[in-house]
Protein backbone atom coordinates (compact mmCIF):
# COMPACT_ATOMS: atom_id res chain seq x y z
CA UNK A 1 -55.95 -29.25 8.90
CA UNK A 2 -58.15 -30.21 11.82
CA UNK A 3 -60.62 -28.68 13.55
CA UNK A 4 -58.08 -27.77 16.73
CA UNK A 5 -55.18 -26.75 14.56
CA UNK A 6 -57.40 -24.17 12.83
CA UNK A 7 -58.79 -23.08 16.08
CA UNK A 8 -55.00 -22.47 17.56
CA UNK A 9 -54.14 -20.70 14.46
CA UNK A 10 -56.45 -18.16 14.82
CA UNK A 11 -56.86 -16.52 18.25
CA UNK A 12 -59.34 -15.40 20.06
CA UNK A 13 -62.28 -17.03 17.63
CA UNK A 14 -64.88 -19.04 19.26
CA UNK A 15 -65.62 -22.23 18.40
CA UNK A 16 -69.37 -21.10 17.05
CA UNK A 17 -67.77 -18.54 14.75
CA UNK A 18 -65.26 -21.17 13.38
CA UNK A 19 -68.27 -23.80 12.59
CA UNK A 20 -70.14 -20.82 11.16
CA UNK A 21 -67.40 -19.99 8.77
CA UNK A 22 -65.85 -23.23 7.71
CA UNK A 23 -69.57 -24.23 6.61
CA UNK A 24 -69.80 -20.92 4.93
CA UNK A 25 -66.57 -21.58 3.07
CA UNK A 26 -67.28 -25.21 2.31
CA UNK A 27 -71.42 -24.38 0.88
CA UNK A 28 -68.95 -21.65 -1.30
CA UNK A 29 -66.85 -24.52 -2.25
CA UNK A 30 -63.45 -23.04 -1.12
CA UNK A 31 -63.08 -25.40 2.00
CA UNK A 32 -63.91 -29.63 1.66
CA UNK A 33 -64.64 -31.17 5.08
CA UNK A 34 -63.46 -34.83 5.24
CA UNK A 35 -64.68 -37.37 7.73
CA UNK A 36 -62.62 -40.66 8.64
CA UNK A 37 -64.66 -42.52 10.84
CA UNK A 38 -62.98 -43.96 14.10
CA UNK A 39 -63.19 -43.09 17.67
CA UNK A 40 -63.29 -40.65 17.76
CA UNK A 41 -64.15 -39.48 14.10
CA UNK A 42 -61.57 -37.02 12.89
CA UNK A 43 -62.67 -34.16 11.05
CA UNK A 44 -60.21 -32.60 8.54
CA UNK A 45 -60.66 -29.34 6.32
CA UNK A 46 -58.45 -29.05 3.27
CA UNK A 47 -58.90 -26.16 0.56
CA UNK A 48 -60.56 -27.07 -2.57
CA UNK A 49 -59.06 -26.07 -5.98
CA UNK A 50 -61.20 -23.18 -6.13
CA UNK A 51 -59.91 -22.29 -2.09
CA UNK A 52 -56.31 -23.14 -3.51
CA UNK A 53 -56.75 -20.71 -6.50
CA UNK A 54 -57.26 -17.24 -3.97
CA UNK A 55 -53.87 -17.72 -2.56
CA UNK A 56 -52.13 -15.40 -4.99
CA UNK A 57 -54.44 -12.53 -4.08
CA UNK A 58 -54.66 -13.54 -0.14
CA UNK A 59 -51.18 -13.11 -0.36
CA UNK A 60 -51.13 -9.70 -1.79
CA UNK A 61 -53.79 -8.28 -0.02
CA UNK A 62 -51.40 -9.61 3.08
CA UNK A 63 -48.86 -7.58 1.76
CA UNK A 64 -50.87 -4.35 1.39
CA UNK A 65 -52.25 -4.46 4.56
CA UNK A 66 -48.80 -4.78 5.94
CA UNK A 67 -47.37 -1.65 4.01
CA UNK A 68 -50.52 0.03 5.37
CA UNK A 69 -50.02 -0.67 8.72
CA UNK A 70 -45.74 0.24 8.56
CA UNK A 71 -47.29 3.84 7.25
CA UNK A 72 -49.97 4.17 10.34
């Protein structure tokens, strides 16, 4: 995805925050940043094999927290 996608799919998060965390993720190797040069340069983030491997429990944890909130 690019940088603007991931910023539209998550409201309300700043752009600082997003840099912060997308560097976070890609030093913890769950996020690879790709760079095709151009004008202007487009930046795209992909998951890693590693990133790709959390899904199963992302997606459960999803799931619990939407039971959760059903019963509050």
């Amino acid at each position: 995805m690019r940088y603007a996608d991931i910023g539209k799919a998550v409201p309300g998060l700043s752009d600082r925050l997003l840099s912060q965390r997308l560097r976070e993720l890609e030093d913890e190797g769950l996020v690879e940043r790709q760079v095709e040069a151009g004008t202007p340069v487009r930046v795209t983030y992909c998951l890693t094999e590693a990133g790709k491997q959390l899904d199963p429990v992302l997606s459960e944890l999803k799931s619990w927290a939407r039971r959760w909130k059903k019963a509050g």
